[in-house]
PDB file of N, CA and C in Angstrom:
ATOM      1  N   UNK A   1       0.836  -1.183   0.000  1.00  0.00           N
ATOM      2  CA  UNK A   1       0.000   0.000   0.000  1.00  0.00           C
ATOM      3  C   UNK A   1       0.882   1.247   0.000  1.00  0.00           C
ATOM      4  N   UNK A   2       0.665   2.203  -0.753  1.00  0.00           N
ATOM      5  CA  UNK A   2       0.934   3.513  -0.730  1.00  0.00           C
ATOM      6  C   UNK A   2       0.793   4.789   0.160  1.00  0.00           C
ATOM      7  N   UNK A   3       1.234   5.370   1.095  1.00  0.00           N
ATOM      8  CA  UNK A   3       1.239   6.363   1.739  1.00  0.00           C
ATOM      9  C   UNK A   3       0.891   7.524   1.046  1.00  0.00           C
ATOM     10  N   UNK A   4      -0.423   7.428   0.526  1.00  0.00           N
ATOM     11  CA  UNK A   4      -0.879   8.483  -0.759  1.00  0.00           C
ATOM     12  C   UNK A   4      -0.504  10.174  -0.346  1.00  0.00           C
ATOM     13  N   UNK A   5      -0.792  10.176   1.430  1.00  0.00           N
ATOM     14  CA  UNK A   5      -0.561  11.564   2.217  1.00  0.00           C
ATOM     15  C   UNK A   5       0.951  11.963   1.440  1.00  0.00           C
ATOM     16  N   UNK A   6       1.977  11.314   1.569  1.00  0.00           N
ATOM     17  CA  UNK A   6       3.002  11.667   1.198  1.00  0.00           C
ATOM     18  C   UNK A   6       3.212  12.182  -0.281  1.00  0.00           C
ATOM     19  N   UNK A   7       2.345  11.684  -0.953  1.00  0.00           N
ATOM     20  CA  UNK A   7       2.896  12.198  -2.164  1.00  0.00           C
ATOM     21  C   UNK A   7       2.526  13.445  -2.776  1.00  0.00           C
ATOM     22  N   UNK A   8       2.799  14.046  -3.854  1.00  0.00           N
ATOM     23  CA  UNK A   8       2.531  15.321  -4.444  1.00  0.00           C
ATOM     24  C   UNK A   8       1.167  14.796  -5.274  1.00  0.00           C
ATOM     25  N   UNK A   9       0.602  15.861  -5.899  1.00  0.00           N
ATOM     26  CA  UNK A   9      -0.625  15.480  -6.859  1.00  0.00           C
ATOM     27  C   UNK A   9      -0.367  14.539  -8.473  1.00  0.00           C
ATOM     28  N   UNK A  10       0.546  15.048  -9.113  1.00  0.00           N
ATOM     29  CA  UNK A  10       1.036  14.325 -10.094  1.00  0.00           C
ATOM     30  C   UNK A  10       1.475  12.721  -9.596  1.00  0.00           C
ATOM     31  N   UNK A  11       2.108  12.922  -8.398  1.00  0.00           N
ATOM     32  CA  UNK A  11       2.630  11.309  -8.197  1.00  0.00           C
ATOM     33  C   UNK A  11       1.477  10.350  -8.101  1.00  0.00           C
ATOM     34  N   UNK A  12       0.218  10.833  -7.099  1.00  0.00           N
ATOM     35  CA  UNK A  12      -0.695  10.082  -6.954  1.00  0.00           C
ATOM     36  C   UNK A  12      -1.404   9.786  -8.278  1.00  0.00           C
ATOM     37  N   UNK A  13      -1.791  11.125  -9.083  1.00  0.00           N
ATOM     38  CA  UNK A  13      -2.315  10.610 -10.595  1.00  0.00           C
ATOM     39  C   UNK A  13      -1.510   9.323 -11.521  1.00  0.00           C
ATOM     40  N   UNK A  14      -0.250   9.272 -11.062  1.00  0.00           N
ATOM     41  CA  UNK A  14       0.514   8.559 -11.704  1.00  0.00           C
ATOM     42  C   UNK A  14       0.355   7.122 -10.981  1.00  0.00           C
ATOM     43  N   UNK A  15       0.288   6.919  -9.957  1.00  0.00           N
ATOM     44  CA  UNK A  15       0.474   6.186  -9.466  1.00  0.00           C
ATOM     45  C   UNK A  15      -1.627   5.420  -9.371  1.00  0.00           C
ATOM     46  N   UNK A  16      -2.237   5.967  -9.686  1.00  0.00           N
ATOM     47  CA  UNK A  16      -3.612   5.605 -10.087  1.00  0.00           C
ATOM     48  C   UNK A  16      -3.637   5.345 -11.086  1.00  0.00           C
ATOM     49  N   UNK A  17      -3.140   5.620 -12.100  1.00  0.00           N
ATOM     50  CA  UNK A  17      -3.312   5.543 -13.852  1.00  0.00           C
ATOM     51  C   UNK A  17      -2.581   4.202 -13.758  1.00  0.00           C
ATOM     52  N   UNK A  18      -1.299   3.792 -13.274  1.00  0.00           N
ATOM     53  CA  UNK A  18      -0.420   2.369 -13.514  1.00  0.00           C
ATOM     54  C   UNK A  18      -1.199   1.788 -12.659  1.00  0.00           C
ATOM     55  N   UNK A  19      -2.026   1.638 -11.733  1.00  0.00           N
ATOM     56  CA  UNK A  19      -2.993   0.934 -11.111  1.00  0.00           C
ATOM     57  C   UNK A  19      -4.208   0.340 -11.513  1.00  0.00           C
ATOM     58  N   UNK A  20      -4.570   1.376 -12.272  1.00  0.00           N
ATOM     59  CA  UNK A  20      -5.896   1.544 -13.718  1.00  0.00           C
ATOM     60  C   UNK A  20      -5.030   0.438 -14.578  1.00  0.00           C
ATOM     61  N   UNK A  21      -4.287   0.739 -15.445  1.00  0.00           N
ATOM     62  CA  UNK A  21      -4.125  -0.087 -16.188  1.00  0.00           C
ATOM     63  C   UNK A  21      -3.380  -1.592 -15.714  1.00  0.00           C
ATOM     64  N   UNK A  22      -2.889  -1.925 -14.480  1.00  0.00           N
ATOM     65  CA  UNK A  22      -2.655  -3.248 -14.051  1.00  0.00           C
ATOM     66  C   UNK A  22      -3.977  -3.752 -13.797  1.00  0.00           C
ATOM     67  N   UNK A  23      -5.191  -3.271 -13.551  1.00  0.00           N
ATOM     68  CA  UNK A  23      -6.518  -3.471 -13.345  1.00  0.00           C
ATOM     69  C   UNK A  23      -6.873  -3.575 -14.925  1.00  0.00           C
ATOM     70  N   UNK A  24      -6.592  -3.333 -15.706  1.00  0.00           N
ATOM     71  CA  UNK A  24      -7.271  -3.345 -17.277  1.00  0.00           C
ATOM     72  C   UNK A  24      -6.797  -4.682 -17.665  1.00  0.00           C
ATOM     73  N   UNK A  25      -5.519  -4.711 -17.386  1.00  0.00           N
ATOM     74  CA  UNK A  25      -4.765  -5.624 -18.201  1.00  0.00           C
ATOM     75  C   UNK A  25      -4.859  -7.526 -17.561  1.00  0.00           C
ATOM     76  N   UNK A  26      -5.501  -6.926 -16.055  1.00  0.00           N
ATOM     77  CA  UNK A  26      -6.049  -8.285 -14.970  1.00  0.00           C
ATOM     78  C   UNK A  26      -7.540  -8.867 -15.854  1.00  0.00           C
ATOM     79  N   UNK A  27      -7.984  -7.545 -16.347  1.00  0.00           N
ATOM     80  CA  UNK A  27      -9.549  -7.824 -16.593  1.00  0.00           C
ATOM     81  C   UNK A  27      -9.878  -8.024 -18.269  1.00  0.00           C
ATOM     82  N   UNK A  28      -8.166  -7.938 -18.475  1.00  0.00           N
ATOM     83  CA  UNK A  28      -7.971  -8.930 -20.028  1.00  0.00           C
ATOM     84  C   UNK A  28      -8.881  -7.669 -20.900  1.00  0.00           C
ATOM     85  N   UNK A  29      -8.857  -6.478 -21.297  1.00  0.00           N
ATOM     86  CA  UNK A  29      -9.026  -5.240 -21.765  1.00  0.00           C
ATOM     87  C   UNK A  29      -8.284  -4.932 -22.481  1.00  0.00           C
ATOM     88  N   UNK A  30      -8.375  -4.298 -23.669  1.00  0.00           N
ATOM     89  CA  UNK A  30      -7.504  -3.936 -24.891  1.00  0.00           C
ATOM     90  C   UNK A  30      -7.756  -1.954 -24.521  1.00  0.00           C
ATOM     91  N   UNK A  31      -6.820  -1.270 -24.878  1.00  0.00           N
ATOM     92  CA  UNK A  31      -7.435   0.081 -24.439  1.00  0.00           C
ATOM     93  C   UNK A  31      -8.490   0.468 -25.479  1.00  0.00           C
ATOM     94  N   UNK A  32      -8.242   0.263 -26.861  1.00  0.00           N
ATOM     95  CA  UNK A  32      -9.706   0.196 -27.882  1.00  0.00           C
ATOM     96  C   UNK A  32     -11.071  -0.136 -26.795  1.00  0.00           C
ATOM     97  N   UNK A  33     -11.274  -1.221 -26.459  1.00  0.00           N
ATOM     98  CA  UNK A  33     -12.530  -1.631 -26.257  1.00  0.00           C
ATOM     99  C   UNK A  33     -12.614  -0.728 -24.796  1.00  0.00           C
ATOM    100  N   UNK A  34     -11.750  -0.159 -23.963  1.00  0.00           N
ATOM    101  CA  UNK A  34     -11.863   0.760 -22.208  1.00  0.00           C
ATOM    102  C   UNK A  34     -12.638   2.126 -22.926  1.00  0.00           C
ATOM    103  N   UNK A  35     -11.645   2.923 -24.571  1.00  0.00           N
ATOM    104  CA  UNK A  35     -12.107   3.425 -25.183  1.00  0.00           C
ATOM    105  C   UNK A  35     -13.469   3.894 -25.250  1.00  0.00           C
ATOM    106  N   UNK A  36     -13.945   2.444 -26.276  1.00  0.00           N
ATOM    107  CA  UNK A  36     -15.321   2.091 -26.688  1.00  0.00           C
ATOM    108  C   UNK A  36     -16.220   2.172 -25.626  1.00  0.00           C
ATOM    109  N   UNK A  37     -16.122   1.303 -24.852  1.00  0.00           N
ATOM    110  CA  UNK A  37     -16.876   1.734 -23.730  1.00  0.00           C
ATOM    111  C   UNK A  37     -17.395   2.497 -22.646  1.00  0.00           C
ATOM    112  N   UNK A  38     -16.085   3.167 -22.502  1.00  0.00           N
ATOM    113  CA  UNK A  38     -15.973   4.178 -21.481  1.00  0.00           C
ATOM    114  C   UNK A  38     -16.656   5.373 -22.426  1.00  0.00           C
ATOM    115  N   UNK A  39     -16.469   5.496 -23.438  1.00  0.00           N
ATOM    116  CA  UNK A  39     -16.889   6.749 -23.950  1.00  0.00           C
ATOM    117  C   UNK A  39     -15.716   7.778 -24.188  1.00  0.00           C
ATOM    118  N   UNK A  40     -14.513   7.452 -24.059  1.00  0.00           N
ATOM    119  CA  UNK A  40     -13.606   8.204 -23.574  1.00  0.00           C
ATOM    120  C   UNK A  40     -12.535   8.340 -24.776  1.00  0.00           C
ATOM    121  N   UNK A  41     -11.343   9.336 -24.887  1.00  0.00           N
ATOM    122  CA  UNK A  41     -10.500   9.311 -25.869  1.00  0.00           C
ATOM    123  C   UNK A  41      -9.167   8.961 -26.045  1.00  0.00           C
ATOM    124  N   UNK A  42      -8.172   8.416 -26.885  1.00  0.00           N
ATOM    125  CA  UNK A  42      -6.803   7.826 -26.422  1.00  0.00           C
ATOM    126  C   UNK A  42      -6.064   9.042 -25.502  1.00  0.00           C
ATOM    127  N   UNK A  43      -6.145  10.487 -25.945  1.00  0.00           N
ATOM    128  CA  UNK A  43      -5.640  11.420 -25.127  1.00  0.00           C
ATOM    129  C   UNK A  43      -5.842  11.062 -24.006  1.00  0.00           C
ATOM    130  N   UNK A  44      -7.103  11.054 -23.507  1.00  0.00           N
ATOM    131  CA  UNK A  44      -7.918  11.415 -22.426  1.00  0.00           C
ATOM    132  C   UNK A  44      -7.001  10.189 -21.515  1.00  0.00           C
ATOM    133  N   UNK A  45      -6.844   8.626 -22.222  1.00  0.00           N
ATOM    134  CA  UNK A  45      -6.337   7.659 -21.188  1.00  0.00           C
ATOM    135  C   UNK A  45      -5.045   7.517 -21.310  1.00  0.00           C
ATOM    136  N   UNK A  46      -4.131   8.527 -21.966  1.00  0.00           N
ATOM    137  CA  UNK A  46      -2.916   8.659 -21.832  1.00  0.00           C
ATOM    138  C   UNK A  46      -2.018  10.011 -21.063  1.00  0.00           C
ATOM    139  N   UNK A  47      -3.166  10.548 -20.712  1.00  0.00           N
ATOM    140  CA  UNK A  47      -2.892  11.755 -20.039  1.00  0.00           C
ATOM    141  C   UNK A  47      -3.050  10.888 -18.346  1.00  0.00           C
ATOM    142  N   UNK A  48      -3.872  10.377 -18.042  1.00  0.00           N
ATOM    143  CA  UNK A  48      -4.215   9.647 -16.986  1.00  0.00           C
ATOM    144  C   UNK A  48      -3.152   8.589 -16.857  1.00  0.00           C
ATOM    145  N   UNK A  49      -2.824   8.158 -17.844  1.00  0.00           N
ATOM    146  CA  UNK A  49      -1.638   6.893 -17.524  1.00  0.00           C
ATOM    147  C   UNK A  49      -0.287   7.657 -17.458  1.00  0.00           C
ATOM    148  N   UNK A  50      -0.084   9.174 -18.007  1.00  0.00           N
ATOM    149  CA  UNK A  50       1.274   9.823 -17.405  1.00  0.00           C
ATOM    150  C   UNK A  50       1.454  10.714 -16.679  1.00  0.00           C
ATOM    151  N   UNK A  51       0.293  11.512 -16.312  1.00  0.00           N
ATOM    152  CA  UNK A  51      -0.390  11.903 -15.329  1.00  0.00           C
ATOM    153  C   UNK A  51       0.456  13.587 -15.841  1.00  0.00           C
ATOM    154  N   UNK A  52       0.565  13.710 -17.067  1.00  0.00           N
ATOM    155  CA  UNK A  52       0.808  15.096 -17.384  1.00  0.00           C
ATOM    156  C   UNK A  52      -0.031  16.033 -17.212  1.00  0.00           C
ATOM    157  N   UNK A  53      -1.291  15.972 -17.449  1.00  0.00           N
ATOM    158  CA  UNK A  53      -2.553  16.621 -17.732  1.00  0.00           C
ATOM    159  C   UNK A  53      -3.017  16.740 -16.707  1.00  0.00           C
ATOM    160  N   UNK A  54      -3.126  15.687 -16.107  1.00  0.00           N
ATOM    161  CA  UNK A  54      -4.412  15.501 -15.183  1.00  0.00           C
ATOM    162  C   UNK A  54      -5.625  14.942 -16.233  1.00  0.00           C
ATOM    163  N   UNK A  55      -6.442  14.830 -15.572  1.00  0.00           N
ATOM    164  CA  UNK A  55      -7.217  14.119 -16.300  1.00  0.00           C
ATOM    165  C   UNK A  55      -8.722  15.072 -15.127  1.00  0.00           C
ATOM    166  N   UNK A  56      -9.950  14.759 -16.140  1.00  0.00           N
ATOM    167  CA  UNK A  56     -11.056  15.176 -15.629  1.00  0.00           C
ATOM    168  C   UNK A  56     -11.832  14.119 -14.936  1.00  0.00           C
ATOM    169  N   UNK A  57     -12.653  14.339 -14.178  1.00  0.00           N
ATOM    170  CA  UNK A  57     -13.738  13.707 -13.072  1.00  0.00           C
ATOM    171  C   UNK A  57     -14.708  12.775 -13.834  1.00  0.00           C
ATOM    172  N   UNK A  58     -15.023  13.424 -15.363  1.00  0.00           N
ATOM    173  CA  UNK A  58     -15.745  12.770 -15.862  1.00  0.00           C
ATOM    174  C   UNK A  58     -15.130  11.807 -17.046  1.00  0.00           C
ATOM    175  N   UNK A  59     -13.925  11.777 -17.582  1.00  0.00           N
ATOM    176  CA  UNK A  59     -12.894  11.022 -17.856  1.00  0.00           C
ATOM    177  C   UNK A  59     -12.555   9.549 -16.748  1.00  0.00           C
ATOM    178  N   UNK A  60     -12.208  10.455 -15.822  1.00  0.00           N
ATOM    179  CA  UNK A  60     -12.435   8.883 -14.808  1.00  0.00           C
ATOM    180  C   UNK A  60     -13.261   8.169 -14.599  1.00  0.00           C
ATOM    181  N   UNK A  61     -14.522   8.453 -14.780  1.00  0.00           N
ATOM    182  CA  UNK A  61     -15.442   7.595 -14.144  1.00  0.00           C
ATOM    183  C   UNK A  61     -15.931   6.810 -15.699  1.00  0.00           C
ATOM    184  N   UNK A  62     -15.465   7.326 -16.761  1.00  0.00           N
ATOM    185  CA  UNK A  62     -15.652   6.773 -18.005  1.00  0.00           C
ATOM    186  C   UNK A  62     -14.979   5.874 -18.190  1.00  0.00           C
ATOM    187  N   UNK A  63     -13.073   5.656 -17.576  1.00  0.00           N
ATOM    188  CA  UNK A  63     -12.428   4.544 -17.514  1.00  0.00           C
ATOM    189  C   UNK A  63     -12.997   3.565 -17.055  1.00  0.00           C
ATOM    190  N   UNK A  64     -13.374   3.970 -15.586  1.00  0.00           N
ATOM    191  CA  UNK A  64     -13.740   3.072 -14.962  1.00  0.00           C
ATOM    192  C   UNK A  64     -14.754   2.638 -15.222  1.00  0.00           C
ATOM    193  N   UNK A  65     -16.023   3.018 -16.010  1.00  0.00           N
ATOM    194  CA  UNK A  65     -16.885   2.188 -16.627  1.00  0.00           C
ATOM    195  C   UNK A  65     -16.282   1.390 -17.952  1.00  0.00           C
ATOM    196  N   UNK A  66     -15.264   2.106 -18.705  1.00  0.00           N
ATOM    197  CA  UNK A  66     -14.727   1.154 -19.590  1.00  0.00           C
ATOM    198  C   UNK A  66     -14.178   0.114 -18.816  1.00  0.00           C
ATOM    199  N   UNK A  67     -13.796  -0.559 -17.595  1.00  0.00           N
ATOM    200  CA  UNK A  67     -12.996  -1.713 -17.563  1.00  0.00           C
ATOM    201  C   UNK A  67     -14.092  -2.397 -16.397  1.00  0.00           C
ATOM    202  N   UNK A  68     -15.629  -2.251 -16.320  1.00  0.00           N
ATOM    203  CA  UNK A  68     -16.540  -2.590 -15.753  1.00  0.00           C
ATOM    204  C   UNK A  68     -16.253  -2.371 -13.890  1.00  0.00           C
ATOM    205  N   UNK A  69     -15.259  -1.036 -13.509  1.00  0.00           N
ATOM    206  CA  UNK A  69     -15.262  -0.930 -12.229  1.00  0.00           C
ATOM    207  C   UNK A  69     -16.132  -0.028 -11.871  1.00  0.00           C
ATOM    208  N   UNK A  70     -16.981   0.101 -12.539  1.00  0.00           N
ATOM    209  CA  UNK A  70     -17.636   1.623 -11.843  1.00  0.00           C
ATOM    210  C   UNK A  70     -17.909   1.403 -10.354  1.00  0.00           C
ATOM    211  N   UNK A  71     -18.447   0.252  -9.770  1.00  0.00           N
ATOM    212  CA  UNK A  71     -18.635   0.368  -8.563  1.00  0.00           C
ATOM    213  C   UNK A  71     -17.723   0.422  -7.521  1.00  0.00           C
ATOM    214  N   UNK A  72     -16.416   0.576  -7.900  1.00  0.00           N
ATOM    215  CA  UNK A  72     -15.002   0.969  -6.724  1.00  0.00           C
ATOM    216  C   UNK A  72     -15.786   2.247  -6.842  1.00  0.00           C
ATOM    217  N   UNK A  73     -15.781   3.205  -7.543  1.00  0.00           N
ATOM    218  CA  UNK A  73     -16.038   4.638  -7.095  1.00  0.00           C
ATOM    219  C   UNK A  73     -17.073   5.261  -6.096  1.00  0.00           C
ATOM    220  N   UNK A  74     -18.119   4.082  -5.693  1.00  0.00           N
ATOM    221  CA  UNK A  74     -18.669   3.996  -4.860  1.00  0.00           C
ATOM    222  C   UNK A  74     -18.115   4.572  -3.260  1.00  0.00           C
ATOM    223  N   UNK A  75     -16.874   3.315  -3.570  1.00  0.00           N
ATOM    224  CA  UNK A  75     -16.226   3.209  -2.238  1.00  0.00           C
ATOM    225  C   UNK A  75     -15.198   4.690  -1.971  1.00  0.00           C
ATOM    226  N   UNK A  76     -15.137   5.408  -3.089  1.00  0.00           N
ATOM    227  CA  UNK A  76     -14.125   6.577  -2.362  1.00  0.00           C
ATOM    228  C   UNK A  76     -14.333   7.445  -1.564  1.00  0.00           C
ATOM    229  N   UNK A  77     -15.927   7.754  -1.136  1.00  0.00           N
ATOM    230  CA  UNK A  77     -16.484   8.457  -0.600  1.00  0.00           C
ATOM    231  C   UNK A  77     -17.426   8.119  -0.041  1.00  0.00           C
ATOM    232  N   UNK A  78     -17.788   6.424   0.324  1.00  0.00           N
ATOM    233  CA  UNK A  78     -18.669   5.829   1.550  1.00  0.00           C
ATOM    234  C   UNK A  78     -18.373   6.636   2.472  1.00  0.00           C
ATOM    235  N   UNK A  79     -19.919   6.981   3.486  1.00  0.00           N
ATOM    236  CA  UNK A  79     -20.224   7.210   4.257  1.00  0.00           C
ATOM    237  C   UNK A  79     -20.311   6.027   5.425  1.00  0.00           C
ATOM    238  N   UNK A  80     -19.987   5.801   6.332  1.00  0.00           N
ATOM    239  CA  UNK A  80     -20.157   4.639   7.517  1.00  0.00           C
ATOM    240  C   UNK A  80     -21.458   5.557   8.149  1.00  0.00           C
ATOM    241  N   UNK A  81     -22.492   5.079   8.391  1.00  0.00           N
ATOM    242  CA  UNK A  81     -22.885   5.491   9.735  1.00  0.00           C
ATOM    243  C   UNK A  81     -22.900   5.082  11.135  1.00  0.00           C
ATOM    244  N   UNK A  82     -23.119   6.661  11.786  1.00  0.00           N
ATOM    245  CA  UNK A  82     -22.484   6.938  13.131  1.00  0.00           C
ATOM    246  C   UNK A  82     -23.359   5.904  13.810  1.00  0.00           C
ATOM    247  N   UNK A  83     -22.516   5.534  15.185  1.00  0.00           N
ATOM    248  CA  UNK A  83     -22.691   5.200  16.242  1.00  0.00           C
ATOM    249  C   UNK A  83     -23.912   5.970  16.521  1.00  0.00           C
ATOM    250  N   UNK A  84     -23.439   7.113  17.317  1.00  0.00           N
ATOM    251  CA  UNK A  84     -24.975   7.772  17.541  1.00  0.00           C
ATOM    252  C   UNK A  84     -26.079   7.886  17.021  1.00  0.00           C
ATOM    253  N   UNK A  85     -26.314   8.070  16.196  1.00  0.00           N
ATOM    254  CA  UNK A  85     -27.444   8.287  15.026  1.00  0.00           C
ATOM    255  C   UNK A  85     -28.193   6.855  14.937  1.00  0.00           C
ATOM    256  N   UNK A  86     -29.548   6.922  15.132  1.00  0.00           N
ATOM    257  CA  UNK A  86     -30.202   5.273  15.599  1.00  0.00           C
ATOM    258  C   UNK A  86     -30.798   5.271  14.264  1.00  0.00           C
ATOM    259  N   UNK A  87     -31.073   3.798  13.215  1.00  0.00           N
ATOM    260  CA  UNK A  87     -31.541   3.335  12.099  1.00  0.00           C
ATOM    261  C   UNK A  87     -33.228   3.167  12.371  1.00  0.00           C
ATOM    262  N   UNK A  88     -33.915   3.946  13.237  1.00  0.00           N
ATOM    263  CA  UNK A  88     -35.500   3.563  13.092  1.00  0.00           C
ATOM    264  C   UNK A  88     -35.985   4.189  12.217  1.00  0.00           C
ATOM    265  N   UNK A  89     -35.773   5.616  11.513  1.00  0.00           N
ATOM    266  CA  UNK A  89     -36.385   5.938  10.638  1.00  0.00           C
ATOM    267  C   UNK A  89     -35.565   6.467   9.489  1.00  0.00           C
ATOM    268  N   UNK A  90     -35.426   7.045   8.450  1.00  0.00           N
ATOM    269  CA  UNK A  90     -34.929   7.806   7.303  1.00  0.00           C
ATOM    270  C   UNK A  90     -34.919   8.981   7.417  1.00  0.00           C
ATOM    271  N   UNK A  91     -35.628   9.263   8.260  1.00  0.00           N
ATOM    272  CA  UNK A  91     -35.960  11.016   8.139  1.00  0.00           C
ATOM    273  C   UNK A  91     -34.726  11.363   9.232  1.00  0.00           C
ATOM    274  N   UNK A  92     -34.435  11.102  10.064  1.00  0.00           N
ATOM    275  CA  UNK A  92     -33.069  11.397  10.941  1.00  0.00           C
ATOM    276  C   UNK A  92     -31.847  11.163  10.392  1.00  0.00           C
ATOM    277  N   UNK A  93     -31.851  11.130   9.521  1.00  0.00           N
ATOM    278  CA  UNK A  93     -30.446  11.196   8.864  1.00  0.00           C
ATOM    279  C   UNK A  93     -30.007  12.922   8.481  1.00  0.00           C
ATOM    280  N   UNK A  94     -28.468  13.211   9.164  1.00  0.00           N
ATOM    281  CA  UNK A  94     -27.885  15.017   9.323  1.00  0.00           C
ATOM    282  C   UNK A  94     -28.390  15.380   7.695  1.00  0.00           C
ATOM    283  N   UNK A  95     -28.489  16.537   7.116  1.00  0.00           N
ATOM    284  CA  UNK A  95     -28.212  16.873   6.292  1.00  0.00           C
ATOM    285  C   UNK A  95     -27.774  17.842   6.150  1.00  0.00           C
ATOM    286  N   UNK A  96     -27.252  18.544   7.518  1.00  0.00           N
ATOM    287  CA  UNK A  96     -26.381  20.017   7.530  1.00  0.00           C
ATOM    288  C   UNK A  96     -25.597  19.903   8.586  1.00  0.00           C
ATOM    289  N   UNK A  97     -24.612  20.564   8.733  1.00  0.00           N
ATOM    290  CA  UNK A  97     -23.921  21.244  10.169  1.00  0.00           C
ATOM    291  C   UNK A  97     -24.306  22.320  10.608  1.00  0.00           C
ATOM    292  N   UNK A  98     -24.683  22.651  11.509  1.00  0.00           N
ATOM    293  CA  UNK A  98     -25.076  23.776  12.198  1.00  0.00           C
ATOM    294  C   UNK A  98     -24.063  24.409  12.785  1.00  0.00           C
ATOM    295  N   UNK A  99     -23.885  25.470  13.549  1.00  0.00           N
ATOM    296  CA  UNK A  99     -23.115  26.280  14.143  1.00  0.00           C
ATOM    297  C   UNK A  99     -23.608  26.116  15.627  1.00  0.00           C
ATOM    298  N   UNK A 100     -22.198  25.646  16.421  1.00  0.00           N
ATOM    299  CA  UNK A 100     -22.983  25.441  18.074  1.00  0.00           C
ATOM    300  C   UNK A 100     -23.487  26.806  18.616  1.00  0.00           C
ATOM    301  N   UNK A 101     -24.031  26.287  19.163  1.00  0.00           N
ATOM    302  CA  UNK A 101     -24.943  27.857  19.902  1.00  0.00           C
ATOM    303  C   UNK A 101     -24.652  27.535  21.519  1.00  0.00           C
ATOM    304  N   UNK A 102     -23.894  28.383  22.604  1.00  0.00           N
ATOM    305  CA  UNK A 102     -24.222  28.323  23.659  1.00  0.00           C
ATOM    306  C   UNK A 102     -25.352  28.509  24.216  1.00  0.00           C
ATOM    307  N   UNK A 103     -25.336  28.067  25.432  1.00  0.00           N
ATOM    308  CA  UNK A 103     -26.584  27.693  26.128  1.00  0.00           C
ATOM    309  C   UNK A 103     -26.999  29.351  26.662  1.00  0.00           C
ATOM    310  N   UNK A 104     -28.098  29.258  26.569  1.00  0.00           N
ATOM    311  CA  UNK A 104     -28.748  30.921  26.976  1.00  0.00           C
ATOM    312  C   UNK A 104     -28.536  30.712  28.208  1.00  0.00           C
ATOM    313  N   UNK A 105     -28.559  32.057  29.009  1.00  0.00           N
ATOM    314  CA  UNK A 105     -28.443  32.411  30.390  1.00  0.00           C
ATOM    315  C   UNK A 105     -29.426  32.627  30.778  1.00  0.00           C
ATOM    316  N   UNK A 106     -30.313  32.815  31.797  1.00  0.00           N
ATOM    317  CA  UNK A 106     -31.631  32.716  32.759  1.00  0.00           C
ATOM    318  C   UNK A 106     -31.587  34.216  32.816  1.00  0.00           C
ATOM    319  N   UNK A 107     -32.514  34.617  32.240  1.00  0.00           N
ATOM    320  CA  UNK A 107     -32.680  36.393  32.175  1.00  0.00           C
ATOM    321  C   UNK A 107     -33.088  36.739  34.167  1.00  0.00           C
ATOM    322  N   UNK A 108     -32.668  37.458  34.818  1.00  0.00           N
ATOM    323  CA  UNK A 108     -32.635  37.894  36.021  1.00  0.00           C
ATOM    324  C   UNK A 108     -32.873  39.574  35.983  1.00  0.00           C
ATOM    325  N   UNK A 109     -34.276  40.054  36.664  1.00  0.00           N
ATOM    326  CA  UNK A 109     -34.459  41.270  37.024  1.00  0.00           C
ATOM    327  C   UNK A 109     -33.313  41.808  37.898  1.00  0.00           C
ATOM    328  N   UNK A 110     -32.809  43.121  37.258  1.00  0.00           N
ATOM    329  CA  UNK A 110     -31.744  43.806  37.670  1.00  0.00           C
ATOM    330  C   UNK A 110     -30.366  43.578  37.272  1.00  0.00           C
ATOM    331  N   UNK A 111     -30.280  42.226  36.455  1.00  0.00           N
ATOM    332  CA  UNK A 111     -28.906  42.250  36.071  1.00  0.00           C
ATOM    333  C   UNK A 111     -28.902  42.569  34.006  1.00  0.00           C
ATOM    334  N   UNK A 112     -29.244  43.246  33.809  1.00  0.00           N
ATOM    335  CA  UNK A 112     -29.120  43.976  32.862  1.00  0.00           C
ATOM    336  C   UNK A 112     -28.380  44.782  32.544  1.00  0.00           C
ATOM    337  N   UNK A 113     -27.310  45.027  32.855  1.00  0.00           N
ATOM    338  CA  UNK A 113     -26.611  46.437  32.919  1.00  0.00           C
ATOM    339  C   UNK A 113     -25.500  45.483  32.043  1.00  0.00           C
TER     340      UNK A 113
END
């Protein structure tokens, strides 16, 4: 495994693209047919395999439907849910952060000043 924290942005693109394609080449894939399928262009998966460019969000997820992984992308951004938070209904699930608010003080005649 890779210490991804450590690396710069180009290294990690690089180091995903030779990952991508040891994954293409496991799943017996020609880049024509990742191409064909993905929707995608030889630029597009050679910029990603040298990680000059960078490559776009929607380029990736086109690879990865070209080599039938779309569902890893699932996993890059699973949510676990919390401990706290109880499964009885749907409707309790966060959909914001709020800003804490201290607790009000007990209004007292005469201390107003």
């Amino acid at each position: 495994m890779t210490d991804f924290h450590l690396l710069s942005d180009k290294q990690i693109i690089a180091k995903l693209g030779s990952r991508f394609d040891k994954k293409r080449i496991q799943k017996g894939f020609m880049d024509k047919e990742v191409m064909a399928k993905g929707g995608v262009s030889s630029d597009a998966l050679n910029k990603f395999r040298s990680a000059k460019g960078g490559i776009t969000l929607l380029n990736f997820i086109r690879l990865f439907r070209g080599i039938d992984e779309l569902d890893k992308i699932e996993t890059l951004l699973s949510v676990e849910k919390p401990l706290l938070f109880s499964d009885k209904t749907t409707d309790n699930k966060r959909k914001r952060i709020r800003q804490k608010t201290l607790p009000k003080k007990a209004f007292v005649w005469g201390n107003d000043q």
